[in-house]
C-alpha atoms as a PDB file:
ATOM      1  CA  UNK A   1      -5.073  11.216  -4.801  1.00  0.00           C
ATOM      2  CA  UNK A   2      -8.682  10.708  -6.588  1.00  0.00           C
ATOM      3  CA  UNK A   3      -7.029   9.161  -9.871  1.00  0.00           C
ATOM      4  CA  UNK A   4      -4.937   6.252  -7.558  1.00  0.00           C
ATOM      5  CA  UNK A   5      -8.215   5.292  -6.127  1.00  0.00           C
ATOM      6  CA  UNK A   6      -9.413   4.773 -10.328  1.00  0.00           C
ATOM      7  CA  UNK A   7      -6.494   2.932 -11.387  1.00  0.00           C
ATOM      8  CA  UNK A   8      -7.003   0.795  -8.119  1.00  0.00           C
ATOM      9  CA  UNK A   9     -10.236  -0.860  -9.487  1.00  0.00           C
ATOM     10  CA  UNK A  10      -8.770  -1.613 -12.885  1.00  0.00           C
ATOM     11  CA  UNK A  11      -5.479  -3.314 -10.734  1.00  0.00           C
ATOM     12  CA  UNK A  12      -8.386  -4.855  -8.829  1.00  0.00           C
ATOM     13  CA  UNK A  13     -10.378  -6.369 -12.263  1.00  0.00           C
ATOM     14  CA  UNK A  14      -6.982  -7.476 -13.693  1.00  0.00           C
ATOM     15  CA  UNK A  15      -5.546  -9.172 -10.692  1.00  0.00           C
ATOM     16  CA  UNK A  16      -9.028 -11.556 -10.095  1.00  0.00           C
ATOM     17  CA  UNK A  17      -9.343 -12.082 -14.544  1.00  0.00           C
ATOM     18  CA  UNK A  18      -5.268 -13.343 -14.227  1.00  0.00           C
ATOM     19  CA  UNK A  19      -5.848 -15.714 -10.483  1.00  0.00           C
ATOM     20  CA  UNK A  20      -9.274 -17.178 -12.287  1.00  0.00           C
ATOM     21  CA  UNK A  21      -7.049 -18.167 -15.216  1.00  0.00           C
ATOM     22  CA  UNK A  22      -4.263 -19.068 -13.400  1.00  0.00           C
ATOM     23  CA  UNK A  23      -6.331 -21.301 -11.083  1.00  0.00           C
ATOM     24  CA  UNK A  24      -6.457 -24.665 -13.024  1.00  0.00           C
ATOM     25  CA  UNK A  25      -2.397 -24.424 -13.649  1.00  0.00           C
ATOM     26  CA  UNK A  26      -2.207 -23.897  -9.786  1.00  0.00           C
ATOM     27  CA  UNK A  27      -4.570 -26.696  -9.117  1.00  0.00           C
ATOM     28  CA  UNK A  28      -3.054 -29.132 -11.156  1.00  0.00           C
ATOM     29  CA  UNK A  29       0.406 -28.134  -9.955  1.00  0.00           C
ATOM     30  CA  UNK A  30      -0.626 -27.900  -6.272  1.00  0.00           C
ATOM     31  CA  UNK A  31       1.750 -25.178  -5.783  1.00  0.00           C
ATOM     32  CA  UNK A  32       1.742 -22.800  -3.025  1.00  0.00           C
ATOM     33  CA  UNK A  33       2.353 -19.536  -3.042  1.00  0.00           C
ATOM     34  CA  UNK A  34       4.372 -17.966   0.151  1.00  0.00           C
ATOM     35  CA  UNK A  35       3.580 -15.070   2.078  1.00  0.00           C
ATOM     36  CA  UNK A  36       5.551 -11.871   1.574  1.00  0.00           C
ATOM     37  CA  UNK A  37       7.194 -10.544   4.656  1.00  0.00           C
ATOM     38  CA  UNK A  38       6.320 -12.663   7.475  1.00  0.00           C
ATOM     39  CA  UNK A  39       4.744 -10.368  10.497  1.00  0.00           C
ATOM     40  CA  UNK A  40       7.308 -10.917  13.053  1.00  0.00           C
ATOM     41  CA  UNK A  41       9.787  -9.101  10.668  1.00  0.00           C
ATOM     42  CA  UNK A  42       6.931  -5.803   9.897  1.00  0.00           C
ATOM     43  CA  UNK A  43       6.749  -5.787  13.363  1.00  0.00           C
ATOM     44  CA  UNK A  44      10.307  -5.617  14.268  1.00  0.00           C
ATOM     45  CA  UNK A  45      10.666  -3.308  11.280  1.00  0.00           C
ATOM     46  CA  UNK A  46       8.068  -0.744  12.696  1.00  0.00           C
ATOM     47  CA  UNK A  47       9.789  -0.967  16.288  1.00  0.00           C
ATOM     48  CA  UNK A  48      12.700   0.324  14.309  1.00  0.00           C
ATOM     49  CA  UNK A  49      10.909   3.406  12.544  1.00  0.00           C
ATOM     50  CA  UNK A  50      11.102   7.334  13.667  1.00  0.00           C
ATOM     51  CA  UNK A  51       7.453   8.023  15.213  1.00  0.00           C
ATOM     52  CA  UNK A  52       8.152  11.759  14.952  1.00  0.00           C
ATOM     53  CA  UNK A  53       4.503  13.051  13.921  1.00  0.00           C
ATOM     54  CA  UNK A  54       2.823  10.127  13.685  1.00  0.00           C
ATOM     55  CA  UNK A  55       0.047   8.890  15.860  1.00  0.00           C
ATOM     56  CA  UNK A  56       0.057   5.905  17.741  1.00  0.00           C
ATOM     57  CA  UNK A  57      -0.382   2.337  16.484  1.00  0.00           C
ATOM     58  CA  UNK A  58      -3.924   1.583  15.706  1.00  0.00           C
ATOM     59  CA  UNK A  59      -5.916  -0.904  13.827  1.00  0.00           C
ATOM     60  CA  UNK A  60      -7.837  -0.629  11.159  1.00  0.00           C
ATOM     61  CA  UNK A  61     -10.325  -3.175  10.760  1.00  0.00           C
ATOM     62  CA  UNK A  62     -11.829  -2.190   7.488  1.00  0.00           C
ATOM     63  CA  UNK A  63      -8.314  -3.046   5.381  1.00  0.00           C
ATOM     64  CA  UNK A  64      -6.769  -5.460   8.366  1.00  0.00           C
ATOM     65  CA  UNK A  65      -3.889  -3.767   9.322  1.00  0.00           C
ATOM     66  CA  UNK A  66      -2.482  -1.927  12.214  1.00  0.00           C
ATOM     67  CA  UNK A  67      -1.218   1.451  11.357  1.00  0.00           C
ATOM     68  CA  UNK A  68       0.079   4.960  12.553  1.00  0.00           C
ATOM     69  CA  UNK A  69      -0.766   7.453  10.584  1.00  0.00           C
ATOM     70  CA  UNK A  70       0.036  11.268  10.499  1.00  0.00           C
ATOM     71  CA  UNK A  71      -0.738  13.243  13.218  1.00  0.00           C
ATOM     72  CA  UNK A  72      -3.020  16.156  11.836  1.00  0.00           C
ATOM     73  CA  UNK A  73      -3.986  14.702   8.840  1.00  0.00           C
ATOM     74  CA  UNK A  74      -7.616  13.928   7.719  1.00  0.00           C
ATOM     75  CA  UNK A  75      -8.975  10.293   7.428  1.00  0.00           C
ATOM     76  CA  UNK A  76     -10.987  10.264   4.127  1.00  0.00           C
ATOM     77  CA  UNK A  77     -13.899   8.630   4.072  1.00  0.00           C
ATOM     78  CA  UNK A  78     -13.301   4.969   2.924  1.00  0.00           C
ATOM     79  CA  UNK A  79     -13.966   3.181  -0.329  1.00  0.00           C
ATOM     80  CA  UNK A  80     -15.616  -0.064  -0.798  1.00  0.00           C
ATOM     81  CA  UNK A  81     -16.237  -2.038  -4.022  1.00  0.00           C
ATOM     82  CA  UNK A  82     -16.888  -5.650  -4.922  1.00  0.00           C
ATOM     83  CA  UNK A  83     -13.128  -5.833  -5.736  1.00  0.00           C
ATOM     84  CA  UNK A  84     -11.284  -3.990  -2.712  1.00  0.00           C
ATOM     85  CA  UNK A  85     -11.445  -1.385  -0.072  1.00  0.00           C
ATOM     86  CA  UNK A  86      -9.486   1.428   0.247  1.00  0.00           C
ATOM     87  CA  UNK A  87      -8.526   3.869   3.152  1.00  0.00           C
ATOM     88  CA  UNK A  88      -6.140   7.028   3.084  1.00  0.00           C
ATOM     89  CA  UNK A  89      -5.287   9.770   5.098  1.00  0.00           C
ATOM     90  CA  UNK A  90      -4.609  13.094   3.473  1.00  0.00           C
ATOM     91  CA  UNK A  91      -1.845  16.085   4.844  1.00  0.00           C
ATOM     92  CA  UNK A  92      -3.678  19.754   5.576  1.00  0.00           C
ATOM     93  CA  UNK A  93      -2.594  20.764   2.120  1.00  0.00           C
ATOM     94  CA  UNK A  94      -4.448  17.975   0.154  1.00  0.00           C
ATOM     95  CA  UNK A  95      -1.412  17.740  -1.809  1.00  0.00           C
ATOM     96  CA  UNK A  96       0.179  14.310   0.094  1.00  0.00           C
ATOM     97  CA  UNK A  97      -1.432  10.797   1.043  1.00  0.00           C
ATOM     98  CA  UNK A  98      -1.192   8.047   2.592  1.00  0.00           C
ATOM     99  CA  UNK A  99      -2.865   4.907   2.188  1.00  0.00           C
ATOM    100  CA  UNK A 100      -3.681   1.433   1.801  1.00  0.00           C
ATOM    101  CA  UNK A 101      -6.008  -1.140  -0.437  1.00  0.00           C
ATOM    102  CA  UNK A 102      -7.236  -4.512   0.573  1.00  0.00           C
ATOM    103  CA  UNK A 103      -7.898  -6.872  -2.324  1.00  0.00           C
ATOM    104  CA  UNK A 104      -9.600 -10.243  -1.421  1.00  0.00           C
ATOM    105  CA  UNK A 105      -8.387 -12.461  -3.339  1.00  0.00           C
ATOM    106  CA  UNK A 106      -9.973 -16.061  -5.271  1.00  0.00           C
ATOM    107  CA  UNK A 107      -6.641 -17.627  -5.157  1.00  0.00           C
ATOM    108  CA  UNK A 108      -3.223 -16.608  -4.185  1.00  0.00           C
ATOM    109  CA  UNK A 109      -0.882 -14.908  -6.663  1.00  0.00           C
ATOM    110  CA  UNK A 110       2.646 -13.633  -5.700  1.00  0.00           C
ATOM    111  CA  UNK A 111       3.276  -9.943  -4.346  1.00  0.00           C
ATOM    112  CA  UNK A 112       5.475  -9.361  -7.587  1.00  0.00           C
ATOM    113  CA  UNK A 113       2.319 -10.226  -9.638  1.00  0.00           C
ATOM    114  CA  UNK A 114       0.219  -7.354  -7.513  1.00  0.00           C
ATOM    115  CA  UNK A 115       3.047  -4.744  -8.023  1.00  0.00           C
ATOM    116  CA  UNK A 116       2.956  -5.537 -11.394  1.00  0.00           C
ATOM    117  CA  UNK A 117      -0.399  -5.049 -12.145  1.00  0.00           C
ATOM    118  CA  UNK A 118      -0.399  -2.062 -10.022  1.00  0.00           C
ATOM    119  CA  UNK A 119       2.682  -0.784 -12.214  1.00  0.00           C
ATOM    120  CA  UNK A 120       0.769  -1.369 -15.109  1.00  0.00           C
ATOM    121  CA  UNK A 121      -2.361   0.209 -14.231  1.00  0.00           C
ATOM    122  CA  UNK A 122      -1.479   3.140 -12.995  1.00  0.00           C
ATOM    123  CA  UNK A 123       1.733   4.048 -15.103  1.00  0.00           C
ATOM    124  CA  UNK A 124       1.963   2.134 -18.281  1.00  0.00           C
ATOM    125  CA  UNK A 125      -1.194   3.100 -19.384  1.00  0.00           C
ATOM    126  CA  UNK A 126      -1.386   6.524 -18.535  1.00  0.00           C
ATOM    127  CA  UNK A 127      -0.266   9.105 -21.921  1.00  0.00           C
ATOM    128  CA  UNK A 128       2.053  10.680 -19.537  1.00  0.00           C
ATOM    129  CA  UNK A 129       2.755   8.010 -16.881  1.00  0.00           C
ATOM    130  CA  UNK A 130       6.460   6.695 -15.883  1.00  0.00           C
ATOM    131  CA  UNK A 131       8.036   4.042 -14.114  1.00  0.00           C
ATOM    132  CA  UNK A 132      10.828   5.594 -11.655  1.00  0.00           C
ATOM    133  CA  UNK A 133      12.225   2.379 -10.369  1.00  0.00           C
ATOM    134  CA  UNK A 134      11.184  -1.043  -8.985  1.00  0.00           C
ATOM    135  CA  UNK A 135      13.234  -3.156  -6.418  1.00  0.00           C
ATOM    136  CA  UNK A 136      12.368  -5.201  -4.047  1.00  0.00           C
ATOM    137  CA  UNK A 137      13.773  -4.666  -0.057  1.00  0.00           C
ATOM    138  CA  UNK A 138      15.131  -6.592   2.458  1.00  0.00           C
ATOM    139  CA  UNK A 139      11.415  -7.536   4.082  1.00  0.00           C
ATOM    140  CA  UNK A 140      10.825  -9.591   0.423  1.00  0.00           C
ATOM    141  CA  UNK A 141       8.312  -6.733  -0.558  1.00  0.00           C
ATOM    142  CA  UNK A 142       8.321  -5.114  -3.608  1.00  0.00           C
ATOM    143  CA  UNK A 143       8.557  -1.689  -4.750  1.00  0.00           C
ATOM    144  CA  UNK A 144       7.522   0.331  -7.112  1.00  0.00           C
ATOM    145  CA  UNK A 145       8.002   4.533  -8.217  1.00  0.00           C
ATOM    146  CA  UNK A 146       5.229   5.964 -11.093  1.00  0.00           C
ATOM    147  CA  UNK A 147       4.662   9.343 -12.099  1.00  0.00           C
ATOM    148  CA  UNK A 148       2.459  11.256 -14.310  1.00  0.00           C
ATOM    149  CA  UNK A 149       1.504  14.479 -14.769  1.00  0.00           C
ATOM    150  CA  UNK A 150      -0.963  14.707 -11.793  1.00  0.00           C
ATOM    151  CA  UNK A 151       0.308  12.389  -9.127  1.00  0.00           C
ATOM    152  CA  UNK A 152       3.196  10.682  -8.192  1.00  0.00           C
ATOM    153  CA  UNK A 153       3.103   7.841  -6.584  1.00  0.00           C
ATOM    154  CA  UNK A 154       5.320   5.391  -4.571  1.00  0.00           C
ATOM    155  CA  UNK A 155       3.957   1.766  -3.210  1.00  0.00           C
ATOM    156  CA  UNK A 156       4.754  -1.832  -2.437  1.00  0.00           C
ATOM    157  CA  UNK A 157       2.916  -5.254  -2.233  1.00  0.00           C
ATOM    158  CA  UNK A 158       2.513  -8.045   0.801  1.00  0.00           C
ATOM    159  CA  UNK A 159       0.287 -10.971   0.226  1.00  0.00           C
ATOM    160  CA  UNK A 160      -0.912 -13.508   2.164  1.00  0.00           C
ATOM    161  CA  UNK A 161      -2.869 -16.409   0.625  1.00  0.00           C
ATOM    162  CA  UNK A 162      -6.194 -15.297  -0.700  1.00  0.00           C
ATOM    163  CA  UNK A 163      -5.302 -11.766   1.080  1.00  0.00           C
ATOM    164  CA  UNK A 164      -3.335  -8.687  -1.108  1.00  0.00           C
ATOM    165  CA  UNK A 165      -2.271  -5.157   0.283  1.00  0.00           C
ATOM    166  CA  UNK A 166      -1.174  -2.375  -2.098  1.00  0.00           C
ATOM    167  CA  UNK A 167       0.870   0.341   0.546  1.00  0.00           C
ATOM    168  CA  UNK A 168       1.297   3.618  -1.081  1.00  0.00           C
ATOM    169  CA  UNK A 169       1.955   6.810  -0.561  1.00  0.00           C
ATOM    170  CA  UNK A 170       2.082  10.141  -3.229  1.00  0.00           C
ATOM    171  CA  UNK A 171       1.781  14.047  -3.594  1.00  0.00           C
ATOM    172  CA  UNK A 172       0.200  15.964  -6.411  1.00  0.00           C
ATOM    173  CA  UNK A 173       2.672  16.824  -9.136  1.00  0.00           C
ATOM    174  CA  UNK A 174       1.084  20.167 -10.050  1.00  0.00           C
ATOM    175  CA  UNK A 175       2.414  21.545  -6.818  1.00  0.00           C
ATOM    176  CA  UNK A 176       6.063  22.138  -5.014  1.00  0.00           C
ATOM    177  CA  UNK A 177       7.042  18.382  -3.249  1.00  0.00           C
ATOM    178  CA  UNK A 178       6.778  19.136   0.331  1.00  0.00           C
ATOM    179  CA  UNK A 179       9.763  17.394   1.750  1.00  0.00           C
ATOM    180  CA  UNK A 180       7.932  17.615   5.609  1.00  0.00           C
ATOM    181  CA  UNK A 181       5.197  15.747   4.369  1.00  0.00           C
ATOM    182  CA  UNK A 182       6.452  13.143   1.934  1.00  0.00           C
ATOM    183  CA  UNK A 183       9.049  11.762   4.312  1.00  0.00           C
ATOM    184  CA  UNK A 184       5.613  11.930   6.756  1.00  0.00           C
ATOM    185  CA  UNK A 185       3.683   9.619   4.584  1.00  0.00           C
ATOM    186  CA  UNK A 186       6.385   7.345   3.732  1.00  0.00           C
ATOM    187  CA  UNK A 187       6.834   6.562   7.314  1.00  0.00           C
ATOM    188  CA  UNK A 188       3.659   6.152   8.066  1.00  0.00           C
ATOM    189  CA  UNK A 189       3.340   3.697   4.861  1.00  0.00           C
ATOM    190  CA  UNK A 190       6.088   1.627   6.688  1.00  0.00           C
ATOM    191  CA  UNK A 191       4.377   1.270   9.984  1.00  0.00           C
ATOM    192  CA  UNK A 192       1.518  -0.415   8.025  1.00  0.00           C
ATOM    193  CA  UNK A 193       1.530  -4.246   8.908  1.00  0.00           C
ATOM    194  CA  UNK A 194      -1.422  -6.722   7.699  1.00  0.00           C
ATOM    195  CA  UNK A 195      -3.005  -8.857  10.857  1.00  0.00           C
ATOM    196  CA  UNK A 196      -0.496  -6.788  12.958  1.00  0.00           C
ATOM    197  CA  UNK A 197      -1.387  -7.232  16.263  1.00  0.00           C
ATOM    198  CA  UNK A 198      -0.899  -3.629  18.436  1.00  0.00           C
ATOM    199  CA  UNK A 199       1.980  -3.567  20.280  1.00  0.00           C
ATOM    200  CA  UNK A 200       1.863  -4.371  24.637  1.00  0.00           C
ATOM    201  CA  UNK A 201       4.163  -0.554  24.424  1.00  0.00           C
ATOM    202  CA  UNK A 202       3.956   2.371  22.315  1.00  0.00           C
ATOM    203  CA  UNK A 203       6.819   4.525  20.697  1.00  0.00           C
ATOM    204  CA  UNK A 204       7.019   7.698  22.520  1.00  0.00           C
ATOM    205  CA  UNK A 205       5.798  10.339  20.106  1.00  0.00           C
ATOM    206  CA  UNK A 206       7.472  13.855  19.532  1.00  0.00           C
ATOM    207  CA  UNK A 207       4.905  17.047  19.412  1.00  0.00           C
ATOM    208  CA  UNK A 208       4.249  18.194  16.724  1.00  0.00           C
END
């Protein structure tokens, strides 16, 4: 999932050039911008989820979330630039990930505006890249499908004032989906919640 973490930075450069210019109209407006699913509802959302092969809840202080990720799978070792950090767990094949990106941000701009960029980046501009679909869910967050020739890649966006998390999770076109694994990472994309605090009780967890 290499060429996500590439297109991440340019999503990163274009979200902070578009909140500097937006800042004076904000200013001068004094709007606010609200936060995208509040954390009560991720956290009753996650209660709700099947933790069949995924670890327990745990937080992970690098990207400020609490998350269960796949049981089995390898943590890669995480990214850092000036713009965001990055962390990602990867199946046994190599051929599926998980993951999320932090972006601080220098003033708050919507969840739509994130997914957008991130549409943009890592879709749009690609020779081969596609948008699947887009829609947003019943949480407030939005979604969005891409695919190109090497990856494809599913993701959505939660915000919270100068704070911005990009959720996604993706396989490696070149090789046969594996259906174990995919539905594996998109769980595990859906436990993710930002400033979640761990829970007092943990799912029981199936074996593996």
């Amino acid at each position: 999932m290499g060429h996500f973490f590439l297109r991440l930075r340019s999503v990163g450069r274009s979200v902070s050039r578009y909140a500097l210019l937006a800042s004076g109209v904000l200013m001068m407006t004094s709007c606010s911008v609200a936060p995208t699913a509040p954390t009560h509802r991720l956290l009753m959302h996650r209660a709700a989820i099947d933790f069949t092969g995924l670890k327990n809840v745990i937080e992970v202080p690098s990207v400020k979330v609490s998350w269960a990720p796949p049981m089995g799978w390898d943590r890669l070792q995480t990214k850092k630039t000036a713009l965001y950090v990055n962390e990602q767990w990867r199946s046994p094949s190599a051929h599926t990930g998980v993951g999320v990106a932090y972006i601080k941000l220098p003033i708050p701009i919507t969840a739509d505006m994130i997914t957008w960029f991130a549409k943009n980046e890592y879709c749009k501009k690609s020779d081969d890249g596609r948008i699947i679909a887009q829609w947003t869910d019943t949480l407030g967050r939005p979604w969005f499908e891409c695919e190109n020739n090497k990856y494809h890649v599913r993701g959505y966006a939660i915000t919270r004032g100068l704070e911005a998390w990009i959720v996604y999770s993706g396989y490696r076109t070149a090789h046969a989906p594996d259906p174990a694994e995919i539905s594996l990472a998109m769980r595990s994309s859906e436990t993710i919640v930002p400033g979640g605090a761990l829970p007092t009780t943990q799912p029981s967890l199936a074996s593996r």
